[in-house]
PDB file of N, CA and C in Angstrom:
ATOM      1  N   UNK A   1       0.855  -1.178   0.000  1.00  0.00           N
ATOM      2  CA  UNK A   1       0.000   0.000   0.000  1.00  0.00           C
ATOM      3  C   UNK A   1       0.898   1.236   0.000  1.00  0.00           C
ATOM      4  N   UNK A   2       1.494   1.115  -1.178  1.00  0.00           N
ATOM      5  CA  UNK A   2       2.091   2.670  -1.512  1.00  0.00           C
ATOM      6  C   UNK A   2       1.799   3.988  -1.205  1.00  0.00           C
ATOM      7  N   UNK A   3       0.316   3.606  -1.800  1.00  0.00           N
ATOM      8  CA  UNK A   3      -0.222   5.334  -2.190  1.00  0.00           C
ATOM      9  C   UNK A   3      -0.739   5.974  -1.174  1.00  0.00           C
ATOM     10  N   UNK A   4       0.118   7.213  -1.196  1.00  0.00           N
ATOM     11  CA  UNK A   4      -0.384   8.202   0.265  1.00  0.00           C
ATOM     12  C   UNK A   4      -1.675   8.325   0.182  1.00  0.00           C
ATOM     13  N   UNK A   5      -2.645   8.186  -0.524  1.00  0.00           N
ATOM     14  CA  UNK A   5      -4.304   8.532  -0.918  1.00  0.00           C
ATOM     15  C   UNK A   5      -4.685   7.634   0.116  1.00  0.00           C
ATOM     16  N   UNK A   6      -4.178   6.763  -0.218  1.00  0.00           N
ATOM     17  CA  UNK A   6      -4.996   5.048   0.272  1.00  0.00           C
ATOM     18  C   UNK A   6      -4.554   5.225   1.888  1.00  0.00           C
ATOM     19  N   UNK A   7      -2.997   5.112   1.756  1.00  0.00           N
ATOM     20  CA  UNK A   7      -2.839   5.116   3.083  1.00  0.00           C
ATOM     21  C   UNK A   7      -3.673   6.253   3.933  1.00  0.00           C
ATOM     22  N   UNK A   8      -3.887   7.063   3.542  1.00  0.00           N
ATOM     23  CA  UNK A   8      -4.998   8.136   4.224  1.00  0.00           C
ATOM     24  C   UNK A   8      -6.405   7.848   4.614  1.00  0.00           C
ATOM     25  N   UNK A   9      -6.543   6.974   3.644  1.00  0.00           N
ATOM     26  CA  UNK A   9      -7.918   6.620   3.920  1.00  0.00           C
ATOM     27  C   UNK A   9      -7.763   5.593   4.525  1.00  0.00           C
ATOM     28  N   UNK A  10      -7.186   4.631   4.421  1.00  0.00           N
ATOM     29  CA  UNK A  10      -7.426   3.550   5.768  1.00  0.00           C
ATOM     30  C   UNK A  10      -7.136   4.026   6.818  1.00  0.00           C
ATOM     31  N   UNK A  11      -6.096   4.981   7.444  1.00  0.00           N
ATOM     32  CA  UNK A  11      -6.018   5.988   8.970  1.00  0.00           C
ATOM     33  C   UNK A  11      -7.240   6.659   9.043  1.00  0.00           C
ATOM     34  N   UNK A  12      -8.124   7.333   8.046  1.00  0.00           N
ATOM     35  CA  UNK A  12      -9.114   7.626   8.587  1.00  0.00           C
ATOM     36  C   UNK A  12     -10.543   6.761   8.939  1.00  0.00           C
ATOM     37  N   UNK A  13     -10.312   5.481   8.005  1.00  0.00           N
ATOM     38  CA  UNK A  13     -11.231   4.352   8.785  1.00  0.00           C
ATOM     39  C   UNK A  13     -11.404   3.814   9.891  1.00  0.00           C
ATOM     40  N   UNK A  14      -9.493   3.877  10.199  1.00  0.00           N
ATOM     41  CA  UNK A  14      -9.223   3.148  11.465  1.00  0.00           C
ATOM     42  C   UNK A  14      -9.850   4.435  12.682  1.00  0.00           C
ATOM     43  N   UNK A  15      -9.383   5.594  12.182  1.00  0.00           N
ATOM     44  CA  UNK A  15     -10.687   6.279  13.431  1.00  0.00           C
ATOM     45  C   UNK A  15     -11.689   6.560  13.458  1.00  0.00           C
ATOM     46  N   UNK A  16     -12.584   6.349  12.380  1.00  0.00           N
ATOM     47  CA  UNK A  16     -13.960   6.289  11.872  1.00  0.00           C
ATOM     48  C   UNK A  16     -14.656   5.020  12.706  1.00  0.00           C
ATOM     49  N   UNK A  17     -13.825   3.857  12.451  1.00  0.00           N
ATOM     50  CA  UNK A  17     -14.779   3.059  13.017  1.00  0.00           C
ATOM     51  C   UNK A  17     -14.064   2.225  14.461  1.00  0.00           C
ATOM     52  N   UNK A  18     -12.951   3.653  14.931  1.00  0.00           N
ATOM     53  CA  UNK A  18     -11.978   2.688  16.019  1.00  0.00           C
ATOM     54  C   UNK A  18     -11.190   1.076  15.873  1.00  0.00           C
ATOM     55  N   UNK A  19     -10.975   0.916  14.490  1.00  0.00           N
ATOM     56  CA  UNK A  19     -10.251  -0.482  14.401  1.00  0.00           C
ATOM     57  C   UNK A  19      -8.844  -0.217  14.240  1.00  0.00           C
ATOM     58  N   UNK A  20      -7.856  -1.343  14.518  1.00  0.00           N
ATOM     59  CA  UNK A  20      -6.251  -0.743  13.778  1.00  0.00           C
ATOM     60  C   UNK A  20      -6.430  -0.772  12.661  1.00  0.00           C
ATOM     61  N   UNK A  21      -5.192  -0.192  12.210  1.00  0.00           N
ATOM     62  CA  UNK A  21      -5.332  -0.205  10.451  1.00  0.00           C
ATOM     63  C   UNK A  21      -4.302  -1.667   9.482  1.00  0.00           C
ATOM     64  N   UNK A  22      -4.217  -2.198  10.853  1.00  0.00           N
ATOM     65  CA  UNK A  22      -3.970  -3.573  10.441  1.00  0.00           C
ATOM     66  C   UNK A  22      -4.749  -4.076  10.288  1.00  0.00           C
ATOM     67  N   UNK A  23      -5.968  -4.041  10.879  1.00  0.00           N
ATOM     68  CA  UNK A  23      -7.251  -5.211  10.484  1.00  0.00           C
ATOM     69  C   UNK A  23      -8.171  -4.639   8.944  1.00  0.00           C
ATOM     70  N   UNK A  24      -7.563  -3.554   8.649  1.00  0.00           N
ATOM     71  CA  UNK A  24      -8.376  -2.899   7.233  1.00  0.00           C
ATOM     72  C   UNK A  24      -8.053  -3.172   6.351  1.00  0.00           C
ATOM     73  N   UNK A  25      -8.872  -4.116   5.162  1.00  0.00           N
ATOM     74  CA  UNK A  25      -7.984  -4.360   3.956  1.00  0.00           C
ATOM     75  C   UNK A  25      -8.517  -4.084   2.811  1.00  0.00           C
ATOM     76  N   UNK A  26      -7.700  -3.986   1.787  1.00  0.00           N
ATOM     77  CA  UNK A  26      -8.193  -3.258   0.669  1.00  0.00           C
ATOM     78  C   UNK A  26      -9.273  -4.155  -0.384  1.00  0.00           C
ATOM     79  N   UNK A  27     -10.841  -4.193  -0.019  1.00  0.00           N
ATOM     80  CA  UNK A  27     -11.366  -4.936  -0.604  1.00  0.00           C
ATOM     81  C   UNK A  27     -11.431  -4.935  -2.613  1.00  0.00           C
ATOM     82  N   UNK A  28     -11.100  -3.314  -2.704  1.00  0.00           N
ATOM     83  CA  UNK A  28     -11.707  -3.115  -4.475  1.00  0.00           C
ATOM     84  C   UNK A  28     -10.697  -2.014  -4.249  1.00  0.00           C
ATOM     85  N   UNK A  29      -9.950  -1.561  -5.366  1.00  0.00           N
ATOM     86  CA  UNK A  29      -9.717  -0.311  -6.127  1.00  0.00           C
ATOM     87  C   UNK A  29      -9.705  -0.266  -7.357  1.00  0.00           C
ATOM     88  N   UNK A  30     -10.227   0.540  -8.277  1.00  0.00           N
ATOM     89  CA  UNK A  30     -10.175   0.529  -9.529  1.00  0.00           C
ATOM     90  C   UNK A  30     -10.344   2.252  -9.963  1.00  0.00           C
ATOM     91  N   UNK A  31      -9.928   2.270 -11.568  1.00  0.00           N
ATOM     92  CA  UNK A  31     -10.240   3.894 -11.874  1.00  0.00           C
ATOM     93  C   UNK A  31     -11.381   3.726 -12.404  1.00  0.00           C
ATOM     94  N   UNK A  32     -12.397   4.803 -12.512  1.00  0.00           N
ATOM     95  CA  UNK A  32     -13.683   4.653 -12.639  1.00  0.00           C
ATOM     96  C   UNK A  32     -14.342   6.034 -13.143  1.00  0.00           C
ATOM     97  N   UNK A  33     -15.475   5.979 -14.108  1.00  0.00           N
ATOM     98  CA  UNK A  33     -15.635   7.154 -14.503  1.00  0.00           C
ATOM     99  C   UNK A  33     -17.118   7.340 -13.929  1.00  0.00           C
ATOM    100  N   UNK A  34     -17.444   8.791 -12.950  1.00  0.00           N
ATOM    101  CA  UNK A  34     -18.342   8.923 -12.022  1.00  0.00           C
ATOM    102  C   UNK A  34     -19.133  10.177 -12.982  1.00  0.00           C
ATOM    103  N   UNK A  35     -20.516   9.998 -12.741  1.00  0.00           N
ATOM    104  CA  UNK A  35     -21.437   9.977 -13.835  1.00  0.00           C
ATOM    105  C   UNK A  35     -21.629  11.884 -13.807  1.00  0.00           C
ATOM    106  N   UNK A  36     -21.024  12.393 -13.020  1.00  0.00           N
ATOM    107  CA  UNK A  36     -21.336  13.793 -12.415  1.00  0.00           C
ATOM    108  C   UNK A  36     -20.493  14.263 -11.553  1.00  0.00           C
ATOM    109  N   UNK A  37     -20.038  15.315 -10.919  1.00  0.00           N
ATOM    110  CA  UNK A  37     -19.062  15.831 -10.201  1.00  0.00           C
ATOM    111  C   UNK A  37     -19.454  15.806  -8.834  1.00  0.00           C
ATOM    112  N   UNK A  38     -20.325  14.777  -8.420  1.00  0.00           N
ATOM    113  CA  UNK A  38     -20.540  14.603  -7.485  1.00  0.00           C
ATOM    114  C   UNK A  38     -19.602  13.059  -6.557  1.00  0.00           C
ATOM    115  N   UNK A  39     -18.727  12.587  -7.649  1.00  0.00           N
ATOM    116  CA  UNK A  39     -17.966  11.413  -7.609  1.00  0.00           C
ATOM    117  C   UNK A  39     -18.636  10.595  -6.579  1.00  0.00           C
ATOM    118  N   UNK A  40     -19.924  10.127  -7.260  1.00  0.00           N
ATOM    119  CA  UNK A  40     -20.570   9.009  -6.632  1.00  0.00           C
ATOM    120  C   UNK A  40     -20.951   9.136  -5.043  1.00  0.00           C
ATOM    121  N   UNK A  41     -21.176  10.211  -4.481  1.00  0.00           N
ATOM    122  CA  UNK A  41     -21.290  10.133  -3.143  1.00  0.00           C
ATOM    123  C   UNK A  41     -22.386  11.557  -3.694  1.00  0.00           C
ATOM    124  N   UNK A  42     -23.504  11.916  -3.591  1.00  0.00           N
ATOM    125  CA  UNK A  42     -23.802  13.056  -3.863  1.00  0.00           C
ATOM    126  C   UNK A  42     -24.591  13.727  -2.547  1.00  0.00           C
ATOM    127  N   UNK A  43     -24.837  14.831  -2.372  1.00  0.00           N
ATOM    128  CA  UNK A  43     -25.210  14.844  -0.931  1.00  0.00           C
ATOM    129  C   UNK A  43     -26.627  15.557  -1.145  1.00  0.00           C
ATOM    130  N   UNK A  44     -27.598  15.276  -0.227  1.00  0.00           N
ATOM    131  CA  UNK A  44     -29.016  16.159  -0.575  1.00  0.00           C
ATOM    132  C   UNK A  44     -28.930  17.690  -0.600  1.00  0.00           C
ATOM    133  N   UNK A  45     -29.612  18.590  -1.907  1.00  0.00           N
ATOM    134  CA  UNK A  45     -29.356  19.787  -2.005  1.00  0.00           C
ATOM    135  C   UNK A  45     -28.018  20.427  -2.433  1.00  0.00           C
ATOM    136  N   UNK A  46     -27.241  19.186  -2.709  1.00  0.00           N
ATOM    137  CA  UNK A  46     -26.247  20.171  -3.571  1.00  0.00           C
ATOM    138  C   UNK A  46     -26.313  20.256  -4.698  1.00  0.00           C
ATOM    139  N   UNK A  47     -25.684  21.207  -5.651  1.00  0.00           N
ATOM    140  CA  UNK A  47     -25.934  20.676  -7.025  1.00  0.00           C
ATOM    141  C   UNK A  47     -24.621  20.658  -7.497  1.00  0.00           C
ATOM    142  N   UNK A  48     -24.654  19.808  -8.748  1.00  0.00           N
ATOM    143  CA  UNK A  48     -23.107  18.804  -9.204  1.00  0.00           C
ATOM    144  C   UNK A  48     -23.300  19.214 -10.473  1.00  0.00           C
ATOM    145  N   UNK A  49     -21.793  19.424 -10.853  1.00  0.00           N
ATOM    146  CA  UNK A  49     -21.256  19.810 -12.229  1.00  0.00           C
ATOM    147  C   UNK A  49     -22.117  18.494 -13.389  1.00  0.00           C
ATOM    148  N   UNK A  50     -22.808  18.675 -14.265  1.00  0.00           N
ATOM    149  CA  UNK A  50     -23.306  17.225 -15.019  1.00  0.00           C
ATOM    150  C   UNK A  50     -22.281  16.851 -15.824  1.00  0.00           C
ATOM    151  N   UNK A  51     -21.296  16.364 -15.760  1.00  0.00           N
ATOM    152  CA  UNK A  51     -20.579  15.820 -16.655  1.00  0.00           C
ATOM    153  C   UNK A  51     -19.383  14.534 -16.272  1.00  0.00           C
ATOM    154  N   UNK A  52     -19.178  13.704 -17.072  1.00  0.00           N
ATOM    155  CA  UNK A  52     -18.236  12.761 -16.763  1.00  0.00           C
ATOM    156  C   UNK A  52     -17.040  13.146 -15.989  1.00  0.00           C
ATOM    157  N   UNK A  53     -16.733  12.355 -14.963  1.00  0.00           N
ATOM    158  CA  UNK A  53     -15.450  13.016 -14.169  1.00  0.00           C
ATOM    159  C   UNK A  53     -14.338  11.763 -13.833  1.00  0.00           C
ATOM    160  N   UNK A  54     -13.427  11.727 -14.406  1.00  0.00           N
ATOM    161  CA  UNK A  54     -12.755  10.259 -14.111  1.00  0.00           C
ATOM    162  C   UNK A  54     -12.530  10.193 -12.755  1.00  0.00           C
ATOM    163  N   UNK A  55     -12.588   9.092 -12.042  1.00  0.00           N
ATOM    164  CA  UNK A  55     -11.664   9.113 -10.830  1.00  0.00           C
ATOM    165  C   UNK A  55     -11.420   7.598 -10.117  1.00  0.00           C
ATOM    166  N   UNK A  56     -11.290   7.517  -8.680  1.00  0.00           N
ATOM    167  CA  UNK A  56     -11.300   6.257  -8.556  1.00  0.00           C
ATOM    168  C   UNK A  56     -12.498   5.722  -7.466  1.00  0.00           C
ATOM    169  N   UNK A  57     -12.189   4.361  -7.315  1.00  0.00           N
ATOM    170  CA  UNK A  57     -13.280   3.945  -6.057  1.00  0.00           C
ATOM    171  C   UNK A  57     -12.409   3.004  -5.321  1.00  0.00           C
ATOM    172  N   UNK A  58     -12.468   3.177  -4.032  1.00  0.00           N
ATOM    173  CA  UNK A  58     -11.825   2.032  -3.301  1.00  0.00           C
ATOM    174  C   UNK A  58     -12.801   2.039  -2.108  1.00  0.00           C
ATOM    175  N   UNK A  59     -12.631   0.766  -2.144  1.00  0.00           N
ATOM    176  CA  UNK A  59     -13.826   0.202  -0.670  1.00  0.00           C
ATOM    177  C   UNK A  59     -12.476  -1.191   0.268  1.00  0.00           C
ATOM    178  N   UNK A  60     -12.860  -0.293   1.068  1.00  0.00           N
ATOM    179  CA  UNK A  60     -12.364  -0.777   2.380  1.00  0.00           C
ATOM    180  C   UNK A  60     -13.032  -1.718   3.487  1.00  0.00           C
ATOM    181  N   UNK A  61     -12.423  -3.094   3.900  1.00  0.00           N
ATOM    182  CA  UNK A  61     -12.971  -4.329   4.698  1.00  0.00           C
ATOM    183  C   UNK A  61     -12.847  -4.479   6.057  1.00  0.00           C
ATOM    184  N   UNK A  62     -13.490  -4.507   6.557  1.00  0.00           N
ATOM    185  CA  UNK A  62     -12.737  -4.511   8.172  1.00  0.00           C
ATOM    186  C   UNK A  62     -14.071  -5.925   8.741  1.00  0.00           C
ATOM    187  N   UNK A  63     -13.760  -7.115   8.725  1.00  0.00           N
ATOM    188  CA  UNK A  63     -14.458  -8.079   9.339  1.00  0.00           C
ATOM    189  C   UNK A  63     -15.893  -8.625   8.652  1.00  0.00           C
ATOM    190  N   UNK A  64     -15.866  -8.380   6.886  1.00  0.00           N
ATOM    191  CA  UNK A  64     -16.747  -8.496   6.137  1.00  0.00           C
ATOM    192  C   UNK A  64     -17.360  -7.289   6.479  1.00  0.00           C
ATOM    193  N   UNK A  65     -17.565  -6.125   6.921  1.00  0.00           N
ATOM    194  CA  UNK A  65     -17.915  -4.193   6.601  1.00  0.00           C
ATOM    195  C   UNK A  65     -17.138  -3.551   5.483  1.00  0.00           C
ATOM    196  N   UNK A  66     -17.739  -3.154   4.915  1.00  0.00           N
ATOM    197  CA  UNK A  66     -17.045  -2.501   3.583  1.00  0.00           C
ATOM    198  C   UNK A  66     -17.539  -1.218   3.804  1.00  0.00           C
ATOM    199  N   UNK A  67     -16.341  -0.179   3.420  1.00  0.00           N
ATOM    200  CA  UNK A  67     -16.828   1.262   3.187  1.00  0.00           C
ATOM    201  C   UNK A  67     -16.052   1.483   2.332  1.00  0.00           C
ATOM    202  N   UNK A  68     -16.844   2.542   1.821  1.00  0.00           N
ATOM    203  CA  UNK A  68     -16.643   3.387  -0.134  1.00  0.00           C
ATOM    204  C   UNK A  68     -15.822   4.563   0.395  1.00  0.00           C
ATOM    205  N   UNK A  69     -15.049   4.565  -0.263  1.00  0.00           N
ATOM    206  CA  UNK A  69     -13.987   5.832   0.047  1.00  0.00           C
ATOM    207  C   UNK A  69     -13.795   6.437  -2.296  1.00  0.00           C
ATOM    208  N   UNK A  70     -14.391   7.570  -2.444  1.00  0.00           N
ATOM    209  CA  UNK A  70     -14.323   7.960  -4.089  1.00  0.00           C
ATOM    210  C   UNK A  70     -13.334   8.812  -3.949  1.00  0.00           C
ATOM    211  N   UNK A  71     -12.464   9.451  -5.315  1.00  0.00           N
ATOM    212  CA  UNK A  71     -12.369  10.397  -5.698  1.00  0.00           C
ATOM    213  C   UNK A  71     -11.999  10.938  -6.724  1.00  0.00           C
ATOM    214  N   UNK A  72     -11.885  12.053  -7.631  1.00  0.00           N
ATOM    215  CA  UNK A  72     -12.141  12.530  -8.692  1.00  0.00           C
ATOM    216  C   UNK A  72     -10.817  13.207  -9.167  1.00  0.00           C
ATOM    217  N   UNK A  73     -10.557  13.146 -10.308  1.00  0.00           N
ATOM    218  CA  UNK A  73      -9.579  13.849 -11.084  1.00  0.00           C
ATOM    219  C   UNK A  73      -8.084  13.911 -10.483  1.00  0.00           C
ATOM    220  N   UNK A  74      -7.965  12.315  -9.581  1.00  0.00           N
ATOM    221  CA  UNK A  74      -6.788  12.175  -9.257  1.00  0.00           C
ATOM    222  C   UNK A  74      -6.626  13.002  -7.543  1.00  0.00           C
ATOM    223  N   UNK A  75      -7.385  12.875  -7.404  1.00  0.00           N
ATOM    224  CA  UNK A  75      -7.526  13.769  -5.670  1.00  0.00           C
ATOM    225  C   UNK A  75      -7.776  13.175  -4.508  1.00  0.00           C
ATOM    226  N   UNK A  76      -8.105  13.250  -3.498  1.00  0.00           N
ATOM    227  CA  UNK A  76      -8.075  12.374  -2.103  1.00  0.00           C
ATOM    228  C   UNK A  76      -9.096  11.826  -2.415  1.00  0.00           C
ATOM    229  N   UNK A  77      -9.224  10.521  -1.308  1.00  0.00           N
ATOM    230  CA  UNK A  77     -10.289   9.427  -1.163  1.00  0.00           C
ATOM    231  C   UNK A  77     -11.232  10.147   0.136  1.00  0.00           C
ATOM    232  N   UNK A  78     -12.537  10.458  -0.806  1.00  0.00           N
ATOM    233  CA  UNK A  78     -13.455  11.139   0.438  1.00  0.00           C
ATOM    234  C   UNK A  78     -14.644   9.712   1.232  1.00  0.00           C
ATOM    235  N   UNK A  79     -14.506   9.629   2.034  1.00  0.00           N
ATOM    236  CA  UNK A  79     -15.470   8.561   2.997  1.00  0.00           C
ATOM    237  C   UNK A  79     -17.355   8.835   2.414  1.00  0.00           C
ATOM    238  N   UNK A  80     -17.256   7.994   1.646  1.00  0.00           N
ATOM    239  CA  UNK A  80     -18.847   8.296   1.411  1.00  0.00           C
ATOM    240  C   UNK A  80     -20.146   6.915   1.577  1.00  0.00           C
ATOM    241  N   UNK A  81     -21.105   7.555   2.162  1.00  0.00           N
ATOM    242  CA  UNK A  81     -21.928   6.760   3.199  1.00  0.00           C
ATOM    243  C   UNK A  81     -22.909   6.513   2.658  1.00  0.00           C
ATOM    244  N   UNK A  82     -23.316   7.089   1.434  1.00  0.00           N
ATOM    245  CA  UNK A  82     -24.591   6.528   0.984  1.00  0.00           C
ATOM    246  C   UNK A  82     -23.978   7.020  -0.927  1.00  0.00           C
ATOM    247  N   UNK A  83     -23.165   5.785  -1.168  1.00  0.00           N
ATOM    248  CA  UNK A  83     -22.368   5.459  -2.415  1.00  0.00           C
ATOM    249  C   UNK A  83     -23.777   5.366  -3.254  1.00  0.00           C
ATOM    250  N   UNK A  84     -23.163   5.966  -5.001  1.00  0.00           N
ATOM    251  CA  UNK A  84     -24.224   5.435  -5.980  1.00  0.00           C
ATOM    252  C   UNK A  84     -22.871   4.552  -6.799  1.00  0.00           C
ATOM    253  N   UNK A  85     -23.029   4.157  -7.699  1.00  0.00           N
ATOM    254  CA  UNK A  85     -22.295   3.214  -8.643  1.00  0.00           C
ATOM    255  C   UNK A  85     -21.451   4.288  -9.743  1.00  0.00           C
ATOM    256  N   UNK A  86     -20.350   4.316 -10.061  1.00  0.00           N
ATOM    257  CA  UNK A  86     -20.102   4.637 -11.306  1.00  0.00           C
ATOM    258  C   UNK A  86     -20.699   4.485 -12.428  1.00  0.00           C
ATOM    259  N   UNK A  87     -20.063   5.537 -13.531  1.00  0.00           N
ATOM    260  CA  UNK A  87     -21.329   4.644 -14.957  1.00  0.00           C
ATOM    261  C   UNK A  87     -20.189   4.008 -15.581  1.00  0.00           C
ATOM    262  N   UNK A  88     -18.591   4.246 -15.002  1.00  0.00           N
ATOM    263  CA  UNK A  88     -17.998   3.251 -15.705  1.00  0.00           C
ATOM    264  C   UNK A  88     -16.606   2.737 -15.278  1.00  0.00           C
ATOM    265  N   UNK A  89     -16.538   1.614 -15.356  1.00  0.00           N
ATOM    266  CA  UNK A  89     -15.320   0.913 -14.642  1.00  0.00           C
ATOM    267  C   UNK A  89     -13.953   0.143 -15.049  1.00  0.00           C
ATOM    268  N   UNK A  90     -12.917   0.882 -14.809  1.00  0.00           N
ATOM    269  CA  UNK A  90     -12.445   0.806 -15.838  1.00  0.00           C
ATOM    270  C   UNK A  90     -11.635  -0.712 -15.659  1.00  0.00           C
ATOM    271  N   UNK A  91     -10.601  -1.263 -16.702  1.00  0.00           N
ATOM    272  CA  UNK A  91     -10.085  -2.848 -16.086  1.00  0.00           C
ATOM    273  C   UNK A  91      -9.227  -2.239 -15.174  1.00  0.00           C
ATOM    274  N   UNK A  92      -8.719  -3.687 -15.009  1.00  0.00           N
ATOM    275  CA  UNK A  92      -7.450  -3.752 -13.880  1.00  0.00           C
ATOM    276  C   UNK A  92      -6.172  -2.981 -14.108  1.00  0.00           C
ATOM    277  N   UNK A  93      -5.675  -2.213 -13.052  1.00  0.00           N
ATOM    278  CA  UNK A  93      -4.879  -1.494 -13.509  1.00  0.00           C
ATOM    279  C   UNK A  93      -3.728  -2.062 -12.714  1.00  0.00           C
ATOM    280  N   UNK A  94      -2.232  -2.797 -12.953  1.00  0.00           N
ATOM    281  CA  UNK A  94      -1.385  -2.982 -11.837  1.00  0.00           C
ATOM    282  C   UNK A  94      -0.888  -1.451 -10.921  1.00  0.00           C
ATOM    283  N   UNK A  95      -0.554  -0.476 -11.682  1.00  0.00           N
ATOM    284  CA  UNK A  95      -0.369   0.689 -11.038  1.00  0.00           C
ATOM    285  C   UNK A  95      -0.864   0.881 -10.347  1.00  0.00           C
ATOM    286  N   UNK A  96      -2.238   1.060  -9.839  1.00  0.00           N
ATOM    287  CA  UNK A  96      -3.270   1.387  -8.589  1.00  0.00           C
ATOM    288  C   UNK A  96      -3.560   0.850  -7.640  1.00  0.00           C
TER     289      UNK A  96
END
């Protein structure tokens, strides 16, 4: 787990849900293209740029619990709680 993104986001799981960040493992990452600038997490009453926005998705495991951590145009992994799906996913990337 190279990437300072990632590593960020599992430290903030581990105090999100009080676990070490040894027991957190990386269930999914992939790059992904999120349907609106709302990078798949959209929140009630905001309004989002309409247009394709590349970015990524990684979901995080802690004891069969998974949480969605998105983000867009190459930028931090934001913790999002009520995830919609990408409209597109891209293959396997070894880099990521």
């Amino acid at each position: 787990m190279n990437d300072e993104r990632v590593q960020a986001a599992v430290a903030d799981l581990g105090s999100r849900w009080d676990v070490s960040q040894e027991e957190i493992q990386i269930a999914y990452h992939r790059s992904v293209t999120w349907s609106d600038g709302s990078a798949g997490c959209p929140k009630p009453g905001e309004v989002y740029t309409q247009a394709l926005m590349p970015g990524e998705l990684l979901i995080l495991s802690v004891d069969g619990e998974q949480a969605n951590y998105h983000s867009a145009n190459g930028g931090n992994f934001a913790y999002c709680d009520s995830p919609t799906p990408p409209s597109k996913i891209e293959p396997v990337n070894p880099d990521i």
